[in-house]
N, C-alpha and C. Protein backbone atom coordinates (compact mmCIF):
# COMPACT_ATOMS: atom_id res chain seq x y z
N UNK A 1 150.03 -207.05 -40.42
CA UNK A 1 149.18 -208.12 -40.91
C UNK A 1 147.92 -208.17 -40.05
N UNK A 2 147.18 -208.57 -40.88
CA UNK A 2 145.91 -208.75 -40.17
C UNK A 2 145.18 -210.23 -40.34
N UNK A 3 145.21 -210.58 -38.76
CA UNK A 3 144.45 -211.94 -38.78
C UNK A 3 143.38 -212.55 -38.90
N UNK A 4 142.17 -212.95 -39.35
CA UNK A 4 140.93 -213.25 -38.72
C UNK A 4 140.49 -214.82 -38.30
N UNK A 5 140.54 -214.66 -36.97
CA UNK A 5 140.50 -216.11 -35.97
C UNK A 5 138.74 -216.51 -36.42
N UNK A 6 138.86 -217.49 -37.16
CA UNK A 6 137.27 -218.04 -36.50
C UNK A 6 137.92 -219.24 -35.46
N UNK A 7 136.42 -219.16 -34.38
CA UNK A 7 136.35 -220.21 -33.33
C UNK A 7 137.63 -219.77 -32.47
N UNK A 8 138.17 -217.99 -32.73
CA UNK A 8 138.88 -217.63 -31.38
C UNK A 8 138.67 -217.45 -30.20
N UNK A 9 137.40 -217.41 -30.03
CA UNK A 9 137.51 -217.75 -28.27
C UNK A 9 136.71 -219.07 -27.66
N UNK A 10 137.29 -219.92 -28.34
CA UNK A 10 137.69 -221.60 -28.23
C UNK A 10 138.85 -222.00 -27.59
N UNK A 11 139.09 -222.89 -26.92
CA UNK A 11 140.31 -223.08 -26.31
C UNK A 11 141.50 -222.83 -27.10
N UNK A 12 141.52 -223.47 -28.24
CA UNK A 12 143.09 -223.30 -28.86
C UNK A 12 142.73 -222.17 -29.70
N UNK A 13 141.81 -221.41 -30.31
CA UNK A 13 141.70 -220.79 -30.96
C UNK A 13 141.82 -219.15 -29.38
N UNK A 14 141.72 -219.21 -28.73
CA UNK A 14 141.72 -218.42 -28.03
C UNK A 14 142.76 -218.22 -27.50
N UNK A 15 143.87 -219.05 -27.14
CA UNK A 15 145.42 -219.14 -26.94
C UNK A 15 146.15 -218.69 -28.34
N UNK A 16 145.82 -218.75 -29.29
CA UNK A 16 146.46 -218.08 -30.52
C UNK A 16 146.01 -217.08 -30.76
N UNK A 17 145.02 -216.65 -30.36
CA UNK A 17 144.30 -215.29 -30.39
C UNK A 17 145.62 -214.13 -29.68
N UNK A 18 145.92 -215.00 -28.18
CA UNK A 18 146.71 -213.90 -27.55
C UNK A 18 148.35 -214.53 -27.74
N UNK A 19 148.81 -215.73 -28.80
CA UNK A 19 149.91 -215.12 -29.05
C UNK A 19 150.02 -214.42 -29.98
N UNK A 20 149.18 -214.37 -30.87
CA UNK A 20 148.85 -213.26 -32.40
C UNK A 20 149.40 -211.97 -31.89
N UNK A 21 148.34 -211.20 -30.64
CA UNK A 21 147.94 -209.90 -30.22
C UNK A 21 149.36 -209.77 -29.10
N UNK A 22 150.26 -210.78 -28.55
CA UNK A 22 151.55 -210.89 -28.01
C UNK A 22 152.65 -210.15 -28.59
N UNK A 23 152.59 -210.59 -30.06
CA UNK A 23 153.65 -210.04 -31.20
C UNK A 23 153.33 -209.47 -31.65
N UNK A 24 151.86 -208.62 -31.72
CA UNK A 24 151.52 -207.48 -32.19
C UNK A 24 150.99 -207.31 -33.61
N UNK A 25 150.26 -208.88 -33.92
CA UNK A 25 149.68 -208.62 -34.65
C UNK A 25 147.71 -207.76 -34.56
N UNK A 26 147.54 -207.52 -35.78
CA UNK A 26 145.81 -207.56 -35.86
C UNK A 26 145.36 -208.19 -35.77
N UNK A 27 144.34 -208.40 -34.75
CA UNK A 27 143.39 -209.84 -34.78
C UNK A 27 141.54 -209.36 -34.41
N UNK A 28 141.29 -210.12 -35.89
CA UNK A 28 139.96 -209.80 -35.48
C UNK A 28 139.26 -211.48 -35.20
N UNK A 29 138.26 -211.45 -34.03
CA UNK A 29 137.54 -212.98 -33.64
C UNK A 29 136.62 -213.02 -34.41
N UNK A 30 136.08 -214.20 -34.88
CA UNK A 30 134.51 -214.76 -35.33
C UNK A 30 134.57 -215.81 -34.42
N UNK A 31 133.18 -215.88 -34.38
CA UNK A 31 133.25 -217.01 -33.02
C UNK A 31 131.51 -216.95 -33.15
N UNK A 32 130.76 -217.65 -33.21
CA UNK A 32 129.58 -218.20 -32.71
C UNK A 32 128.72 -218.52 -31.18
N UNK A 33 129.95 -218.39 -30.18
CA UNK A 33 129.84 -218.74 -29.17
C UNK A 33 129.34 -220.03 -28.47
N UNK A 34 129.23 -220.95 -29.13
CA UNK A 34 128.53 -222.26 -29.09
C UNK A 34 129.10 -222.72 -28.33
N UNK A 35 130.42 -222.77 -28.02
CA UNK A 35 131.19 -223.53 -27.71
C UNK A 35 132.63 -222.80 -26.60
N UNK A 36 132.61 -221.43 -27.30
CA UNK A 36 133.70 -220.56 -26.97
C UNK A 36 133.43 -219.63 -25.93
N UNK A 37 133.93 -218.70 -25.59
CA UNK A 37 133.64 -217.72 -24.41
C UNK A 37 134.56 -216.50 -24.56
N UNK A 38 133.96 -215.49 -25.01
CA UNK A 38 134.34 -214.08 -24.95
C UNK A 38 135.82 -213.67 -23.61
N UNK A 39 134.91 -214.38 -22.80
CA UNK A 39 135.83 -213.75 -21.67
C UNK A 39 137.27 -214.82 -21.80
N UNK A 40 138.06 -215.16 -22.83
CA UNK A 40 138.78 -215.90 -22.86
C UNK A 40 139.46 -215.26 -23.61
N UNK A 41 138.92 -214.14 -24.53
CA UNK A 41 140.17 -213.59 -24.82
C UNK A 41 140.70 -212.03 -24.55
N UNK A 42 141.91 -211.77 -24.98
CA UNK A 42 142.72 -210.42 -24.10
C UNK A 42 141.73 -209.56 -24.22
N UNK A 43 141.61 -208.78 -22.88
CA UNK A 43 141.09 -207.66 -22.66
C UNK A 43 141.60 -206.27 -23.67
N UNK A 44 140.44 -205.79 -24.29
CA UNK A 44 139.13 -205.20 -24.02
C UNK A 44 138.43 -206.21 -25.24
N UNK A 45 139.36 -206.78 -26.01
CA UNK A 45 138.47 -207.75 -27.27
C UNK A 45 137.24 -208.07 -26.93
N UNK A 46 136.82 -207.95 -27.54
CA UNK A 46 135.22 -208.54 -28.30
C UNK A 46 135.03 -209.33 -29.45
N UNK A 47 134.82 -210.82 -29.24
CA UNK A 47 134.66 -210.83 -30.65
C UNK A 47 133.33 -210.82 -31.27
N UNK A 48 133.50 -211.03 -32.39
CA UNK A 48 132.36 -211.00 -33.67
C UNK A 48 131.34 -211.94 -33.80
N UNK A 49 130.26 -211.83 -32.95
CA UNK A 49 129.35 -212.86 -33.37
C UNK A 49 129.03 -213.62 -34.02
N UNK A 50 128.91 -214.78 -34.83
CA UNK A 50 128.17 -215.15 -35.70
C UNK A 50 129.21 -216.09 -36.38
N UNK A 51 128.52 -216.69 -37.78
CA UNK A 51 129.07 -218.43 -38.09
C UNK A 51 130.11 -218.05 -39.18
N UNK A 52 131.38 -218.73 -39.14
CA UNK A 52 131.91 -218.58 -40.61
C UNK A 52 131.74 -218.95 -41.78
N UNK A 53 130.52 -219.84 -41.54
CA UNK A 53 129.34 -219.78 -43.35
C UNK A 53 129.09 -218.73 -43.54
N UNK A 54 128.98 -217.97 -42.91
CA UNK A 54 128.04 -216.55 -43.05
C UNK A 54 128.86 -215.51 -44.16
N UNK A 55 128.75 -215.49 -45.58
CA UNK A 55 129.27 -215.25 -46.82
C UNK A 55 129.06 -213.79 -46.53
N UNK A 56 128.31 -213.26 -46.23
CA UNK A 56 128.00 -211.99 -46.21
C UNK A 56 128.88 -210.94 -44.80
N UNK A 57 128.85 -212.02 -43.69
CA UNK A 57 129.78 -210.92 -42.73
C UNK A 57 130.98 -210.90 -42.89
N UNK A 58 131.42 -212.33 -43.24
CA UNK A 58 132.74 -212.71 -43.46
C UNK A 58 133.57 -212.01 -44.64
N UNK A 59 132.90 -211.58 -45.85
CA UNK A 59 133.18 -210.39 -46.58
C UNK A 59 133.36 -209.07 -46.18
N UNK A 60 132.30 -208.67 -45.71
CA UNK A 60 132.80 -207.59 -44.87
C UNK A 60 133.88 -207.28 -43.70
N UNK A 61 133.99 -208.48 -43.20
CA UNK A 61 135.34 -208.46 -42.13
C UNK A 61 136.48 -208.20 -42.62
N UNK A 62 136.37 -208.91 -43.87
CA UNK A 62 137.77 -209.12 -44.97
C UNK A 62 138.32 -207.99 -45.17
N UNK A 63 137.18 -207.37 -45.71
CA UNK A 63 136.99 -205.95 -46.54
C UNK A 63 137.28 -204.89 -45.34
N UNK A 64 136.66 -204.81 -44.39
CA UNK A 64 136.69 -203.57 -43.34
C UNK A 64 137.99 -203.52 -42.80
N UNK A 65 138.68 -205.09 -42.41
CA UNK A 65 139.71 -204.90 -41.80
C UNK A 65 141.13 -205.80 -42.69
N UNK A 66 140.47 -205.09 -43.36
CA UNK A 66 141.97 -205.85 -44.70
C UNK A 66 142.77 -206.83 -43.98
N UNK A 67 141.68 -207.93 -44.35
CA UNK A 67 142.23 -209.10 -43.27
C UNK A 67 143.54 -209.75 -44.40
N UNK A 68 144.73 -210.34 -43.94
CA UNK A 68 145.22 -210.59 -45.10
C UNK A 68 145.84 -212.49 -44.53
N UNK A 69 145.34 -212.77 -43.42
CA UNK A 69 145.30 -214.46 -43.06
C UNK A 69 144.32 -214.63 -42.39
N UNK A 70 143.74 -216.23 -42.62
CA UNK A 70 142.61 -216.58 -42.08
C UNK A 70 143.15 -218.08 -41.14
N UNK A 71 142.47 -217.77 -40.24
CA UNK A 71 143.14 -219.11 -39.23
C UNK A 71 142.01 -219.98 -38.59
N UNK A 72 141.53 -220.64 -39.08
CA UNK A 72 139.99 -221.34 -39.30
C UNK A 72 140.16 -222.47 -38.07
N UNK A 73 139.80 -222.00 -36.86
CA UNK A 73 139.41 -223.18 -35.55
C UNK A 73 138.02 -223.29 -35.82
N UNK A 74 136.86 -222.52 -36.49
CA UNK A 74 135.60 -222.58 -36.05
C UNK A 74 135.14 -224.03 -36.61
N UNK A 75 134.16 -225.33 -35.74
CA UNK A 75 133.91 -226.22 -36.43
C UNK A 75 133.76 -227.03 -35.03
N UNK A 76 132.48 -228.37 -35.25
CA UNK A 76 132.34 -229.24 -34.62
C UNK A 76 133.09 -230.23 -34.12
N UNK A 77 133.61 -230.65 -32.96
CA UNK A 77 134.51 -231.63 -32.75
C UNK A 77 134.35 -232.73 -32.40
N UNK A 78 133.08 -233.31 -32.14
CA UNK A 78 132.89 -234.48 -31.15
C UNK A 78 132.29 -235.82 -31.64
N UNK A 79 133.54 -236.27 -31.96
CA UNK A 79 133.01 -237.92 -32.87
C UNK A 79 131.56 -238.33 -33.02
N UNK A 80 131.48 -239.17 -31.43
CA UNK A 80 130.19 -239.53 -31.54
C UNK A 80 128.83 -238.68 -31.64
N UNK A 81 129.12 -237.21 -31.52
CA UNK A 81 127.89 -236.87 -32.03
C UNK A 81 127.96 -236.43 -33.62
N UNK A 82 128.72 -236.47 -34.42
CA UNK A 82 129.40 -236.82 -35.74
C UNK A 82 128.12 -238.09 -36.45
N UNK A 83 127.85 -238.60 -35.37
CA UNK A 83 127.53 -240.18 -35.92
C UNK A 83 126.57 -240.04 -36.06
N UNK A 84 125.85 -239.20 -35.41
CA UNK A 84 124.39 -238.97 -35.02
C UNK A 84 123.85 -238.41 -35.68
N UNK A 85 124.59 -236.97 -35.85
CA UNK A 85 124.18 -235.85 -36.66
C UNK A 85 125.40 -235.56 -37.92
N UNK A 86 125.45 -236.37 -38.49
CA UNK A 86 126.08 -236.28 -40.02
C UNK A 86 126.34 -235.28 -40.38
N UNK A 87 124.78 -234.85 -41.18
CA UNK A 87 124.61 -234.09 -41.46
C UNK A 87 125.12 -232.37 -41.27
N UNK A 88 124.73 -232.72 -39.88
CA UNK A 88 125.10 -231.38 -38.88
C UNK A 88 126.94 -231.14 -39.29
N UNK A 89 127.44 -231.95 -38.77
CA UNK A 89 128.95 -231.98 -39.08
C UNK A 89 129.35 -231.47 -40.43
N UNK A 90 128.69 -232.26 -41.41
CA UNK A 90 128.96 -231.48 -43.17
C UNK A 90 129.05 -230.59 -42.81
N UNK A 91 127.42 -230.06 -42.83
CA UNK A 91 127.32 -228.34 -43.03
C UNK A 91 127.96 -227.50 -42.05
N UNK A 92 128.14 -227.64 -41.08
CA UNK A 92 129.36 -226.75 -40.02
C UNK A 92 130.98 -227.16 -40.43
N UNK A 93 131.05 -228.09 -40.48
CA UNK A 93 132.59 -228.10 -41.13
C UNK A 93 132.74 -228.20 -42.26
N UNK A 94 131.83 -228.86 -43.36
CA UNK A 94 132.69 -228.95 -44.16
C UNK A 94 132.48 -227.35 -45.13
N UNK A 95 130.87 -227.37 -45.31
CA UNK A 95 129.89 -226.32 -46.13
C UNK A 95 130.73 -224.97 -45.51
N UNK A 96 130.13 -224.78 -44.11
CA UNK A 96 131.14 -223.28 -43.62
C UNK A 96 132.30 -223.13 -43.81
N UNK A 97 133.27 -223.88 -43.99
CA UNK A 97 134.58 -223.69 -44.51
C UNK A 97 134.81 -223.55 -46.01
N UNK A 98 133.87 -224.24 -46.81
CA UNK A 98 134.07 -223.63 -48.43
C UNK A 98 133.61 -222.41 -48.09
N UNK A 99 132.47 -222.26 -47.25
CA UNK A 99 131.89 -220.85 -47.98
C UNK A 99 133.24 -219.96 -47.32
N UNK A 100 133.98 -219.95 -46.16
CA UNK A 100 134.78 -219.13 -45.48
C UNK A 100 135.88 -218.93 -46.35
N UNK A 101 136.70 -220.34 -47.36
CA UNK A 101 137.26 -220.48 -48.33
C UNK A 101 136.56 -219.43 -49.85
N UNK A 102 135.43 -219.17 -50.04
CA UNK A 102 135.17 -218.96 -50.94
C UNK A 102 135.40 -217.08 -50.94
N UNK A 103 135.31 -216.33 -49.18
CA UNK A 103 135.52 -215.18 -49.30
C UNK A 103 136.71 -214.78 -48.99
N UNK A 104 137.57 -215.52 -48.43
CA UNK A 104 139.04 -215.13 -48.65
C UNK A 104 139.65 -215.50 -50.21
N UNK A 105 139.34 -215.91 -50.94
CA UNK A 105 139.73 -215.57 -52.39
C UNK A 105 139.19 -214.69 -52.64
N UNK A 106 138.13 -214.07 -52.65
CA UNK A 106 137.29 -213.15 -53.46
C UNK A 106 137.72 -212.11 -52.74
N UNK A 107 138.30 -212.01 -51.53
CA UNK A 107 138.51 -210.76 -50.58
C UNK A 107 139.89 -210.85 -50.78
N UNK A 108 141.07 -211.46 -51.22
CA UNK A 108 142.47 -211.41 -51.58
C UNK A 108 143.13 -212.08 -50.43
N UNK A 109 142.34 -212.48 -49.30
CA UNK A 109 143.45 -213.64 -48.42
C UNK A 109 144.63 -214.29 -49.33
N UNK A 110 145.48 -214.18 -48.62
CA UNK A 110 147.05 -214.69 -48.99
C UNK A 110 146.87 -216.26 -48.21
N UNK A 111 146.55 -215.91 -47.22
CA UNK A 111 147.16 -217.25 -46.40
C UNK A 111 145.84 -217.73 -45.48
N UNK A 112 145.86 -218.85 -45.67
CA UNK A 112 144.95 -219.71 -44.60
C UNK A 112 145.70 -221.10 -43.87
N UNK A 113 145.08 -220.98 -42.53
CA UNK A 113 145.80 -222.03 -42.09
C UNK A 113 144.29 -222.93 -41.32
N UNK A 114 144.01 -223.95 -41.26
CA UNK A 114 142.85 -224.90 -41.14
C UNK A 114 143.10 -225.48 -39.83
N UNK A 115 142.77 -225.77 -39.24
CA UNK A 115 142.75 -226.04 -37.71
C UNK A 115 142.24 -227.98 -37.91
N UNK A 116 143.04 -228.98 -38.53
CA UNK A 116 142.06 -230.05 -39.16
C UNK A 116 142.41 -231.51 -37.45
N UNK A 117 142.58 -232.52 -37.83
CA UNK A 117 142.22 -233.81 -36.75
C UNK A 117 142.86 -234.71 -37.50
N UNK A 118 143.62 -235.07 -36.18
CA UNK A 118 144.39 -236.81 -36.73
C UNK A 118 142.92 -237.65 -36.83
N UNK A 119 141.96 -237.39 -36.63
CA UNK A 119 141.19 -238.32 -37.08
C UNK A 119 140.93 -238.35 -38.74
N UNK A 120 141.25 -237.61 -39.67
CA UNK A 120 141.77 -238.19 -40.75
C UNK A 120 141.95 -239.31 -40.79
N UNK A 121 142.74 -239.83 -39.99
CA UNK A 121 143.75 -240.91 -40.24
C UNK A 121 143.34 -242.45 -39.76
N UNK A 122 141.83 -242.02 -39.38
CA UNK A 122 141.14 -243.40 -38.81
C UNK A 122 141.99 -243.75 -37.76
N UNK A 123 142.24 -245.35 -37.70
CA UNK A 123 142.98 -246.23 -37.24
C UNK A 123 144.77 -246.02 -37.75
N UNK A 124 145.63 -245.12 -37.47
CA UNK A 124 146.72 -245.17 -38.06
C UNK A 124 147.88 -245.90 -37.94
N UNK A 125 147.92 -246.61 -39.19
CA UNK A 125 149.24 -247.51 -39.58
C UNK A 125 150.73 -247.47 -39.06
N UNK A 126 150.87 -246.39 -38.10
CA UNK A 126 152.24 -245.96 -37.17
C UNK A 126 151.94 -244.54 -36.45
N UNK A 127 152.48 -245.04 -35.33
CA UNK A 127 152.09 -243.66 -34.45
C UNK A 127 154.21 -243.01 -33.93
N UNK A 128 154.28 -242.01 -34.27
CA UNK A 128 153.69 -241.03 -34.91
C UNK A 128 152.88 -241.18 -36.02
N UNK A 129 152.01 -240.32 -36.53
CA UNK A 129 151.07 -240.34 -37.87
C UNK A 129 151.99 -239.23 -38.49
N UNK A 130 152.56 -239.44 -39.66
CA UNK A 130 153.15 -238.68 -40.65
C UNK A 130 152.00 -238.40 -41.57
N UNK A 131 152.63 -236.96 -42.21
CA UNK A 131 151.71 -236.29 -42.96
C UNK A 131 151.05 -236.91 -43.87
N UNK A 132 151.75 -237.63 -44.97
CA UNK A 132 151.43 -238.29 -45.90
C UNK A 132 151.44 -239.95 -45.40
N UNK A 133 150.65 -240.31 -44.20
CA UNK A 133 149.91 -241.15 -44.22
C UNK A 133 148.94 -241.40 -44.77
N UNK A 134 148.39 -242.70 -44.84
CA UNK A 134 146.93 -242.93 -45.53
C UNK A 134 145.64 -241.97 -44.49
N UNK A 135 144.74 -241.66 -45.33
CA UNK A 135 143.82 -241.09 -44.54
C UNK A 135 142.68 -241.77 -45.22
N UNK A 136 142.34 -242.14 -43.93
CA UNK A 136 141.14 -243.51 -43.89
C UNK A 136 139.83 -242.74 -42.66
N UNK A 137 139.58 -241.61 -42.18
CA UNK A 137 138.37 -241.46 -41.40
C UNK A 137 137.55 -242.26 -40.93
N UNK A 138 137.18 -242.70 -39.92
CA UNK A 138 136.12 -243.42 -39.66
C UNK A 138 134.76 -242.82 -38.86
N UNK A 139 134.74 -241.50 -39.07
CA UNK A 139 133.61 -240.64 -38.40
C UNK A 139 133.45 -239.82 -38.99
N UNK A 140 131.77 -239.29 -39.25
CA UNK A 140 131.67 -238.00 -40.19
C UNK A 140 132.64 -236.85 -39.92
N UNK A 141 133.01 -236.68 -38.64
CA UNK A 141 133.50 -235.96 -37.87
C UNK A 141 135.27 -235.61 -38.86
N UNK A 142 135.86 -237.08 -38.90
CA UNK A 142 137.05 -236.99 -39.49
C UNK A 142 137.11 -236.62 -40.86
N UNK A 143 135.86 -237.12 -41.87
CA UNK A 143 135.28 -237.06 -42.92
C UNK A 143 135.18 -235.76 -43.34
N UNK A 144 134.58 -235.02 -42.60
CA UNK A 144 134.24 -233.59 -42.27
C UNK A 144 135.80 -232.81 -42.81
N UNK A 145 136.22 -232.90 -42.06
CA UNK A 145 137.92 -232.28 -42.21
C UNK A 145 138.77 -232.64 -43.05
N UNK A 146 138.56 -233.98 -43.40
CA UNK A 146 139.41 -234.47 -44.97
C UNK A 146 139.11 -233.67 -46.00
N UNK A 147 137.55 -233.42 -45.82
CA UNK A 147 136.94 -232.92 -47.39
C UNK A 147 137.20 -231.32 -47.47
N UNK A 148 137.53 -230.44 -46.05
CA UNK A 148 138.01 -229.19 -46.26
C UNK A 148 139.67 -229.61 -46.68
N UNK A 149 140.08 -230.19 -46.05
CA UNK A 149 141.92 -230.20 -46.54
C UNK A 149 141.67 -230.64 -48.03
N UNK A 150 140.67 -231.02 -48.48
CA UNK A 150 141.18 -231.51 -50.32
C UNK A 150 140.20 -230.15 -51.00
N UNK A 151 139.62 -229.66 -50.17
CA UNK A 151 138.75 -228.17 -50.57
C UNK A 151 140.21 -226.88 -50.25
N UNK A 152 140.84 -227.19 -49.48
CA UNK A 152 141.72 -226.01 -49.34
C UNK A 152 143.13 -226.46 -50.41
N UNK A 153 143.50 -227.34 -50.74
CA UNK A 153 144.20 -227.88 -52.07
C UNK A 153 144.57 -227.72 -53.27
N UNK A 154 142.49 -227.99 -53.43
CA UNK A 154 141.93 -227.86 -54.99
C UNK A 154 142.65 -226.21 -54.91
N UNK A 155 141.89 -224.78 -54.02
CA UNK A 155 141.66 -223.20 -53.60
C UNK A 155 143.34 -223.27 -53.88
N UNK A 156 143.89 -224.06 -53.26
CA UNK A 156 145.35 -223.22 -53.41
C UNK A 156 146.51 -223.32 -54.62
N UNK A 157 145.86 -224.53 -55.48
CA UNK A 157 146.29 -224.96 -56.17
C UNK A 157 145.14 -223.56 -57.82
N UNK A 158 144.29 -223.34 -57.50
CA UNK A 158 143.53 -222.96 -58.53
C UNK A 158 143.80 -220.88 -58.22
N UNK A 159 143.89 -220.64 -56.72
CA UNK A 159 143.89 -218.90 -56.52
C UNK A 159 145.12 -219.01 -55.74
N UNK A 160 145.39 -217.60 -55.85
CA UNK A 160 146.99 -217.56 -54.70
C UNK A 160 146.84 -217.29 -53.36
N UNK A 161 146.27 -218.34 -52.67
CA UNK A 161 145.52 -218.77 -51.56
C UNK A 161 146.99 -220.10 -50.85
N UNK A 162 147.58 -219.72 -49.69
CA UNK A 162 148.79 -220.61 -49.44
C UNK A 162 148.11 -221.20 -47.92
């Protein structure tokens, strides 16, 4: 199998990077570096420059390395600047993840797994937060990630996308 990590050399995305490459799977990184650091993951890796909006590399990754799961950490995390920059948050989480959603169907991804935030869940009604709690967001930030989990839903419910 072959994996492709966006936002793998990110903290958690970079710890799954090397239990992936542990058990011997394929793993290829996307990573932007904004946030992440090369030197975080197993030696001799390199990862792949650049954004997972990017419709055009992200096809080709698919394609070159018959990626056949996508494990999506890449994306903004930080509430209050959520608040600030709205906007910013959409288009990095929500926009780059359809488009990242839009080339693993077209490239035959089987499986995606979304990297999403109990902030979904706003203020939550019982802690633990169970799955099928209410999801109430109170930051673009959480907003952001609701609207990919009902974007990865609609995808899995419409292509054979799990």
């Amino acid at each position: 199998m072959t994996v492709l990590v966006t936002g793998g050399a990110g903290y958690i995305g970079s710890h799954t990077v090397h239990a992936l490459v542990d058990v011997g799977e394929r793993v290829v990184v996307l990573d932007n570096l904004s946030t992440g650091f090369a030197t975080a993951l197993p030696r001799p890796m390199l990862p792949i420059v650049g954004d997972a909006g990017d419709q055009t590399l992200v096809s080709e990754l698919i394609a070159e390395h018959e990626v056949d799961a996508v494990i999506h950490f890449a994306g903004s995390t930080i509430v209050p600047e959520s608040m600030k920059d709205p906007l910013g948050y959409y288009g990095n989480n929500t926009s780059n993840s359809r488009a990242l959603m839009e080339c693993a169907v077209k490239g035959g991804v089987k499986h995606f797994i979304f990297s999403s935030t109990a902030a979904v869940y706003g203020n939550p009604v019982r802690v633990p937060v169970a799955e099928e709690d209410p999801t109430v967001p109170l930051s673009p930030y959480g907003w952001s990630k609701l609207m990919t989990e009902q974007m990865l839903r609609d995808a899995s419910a419409a292509h054979p996308l799990h």
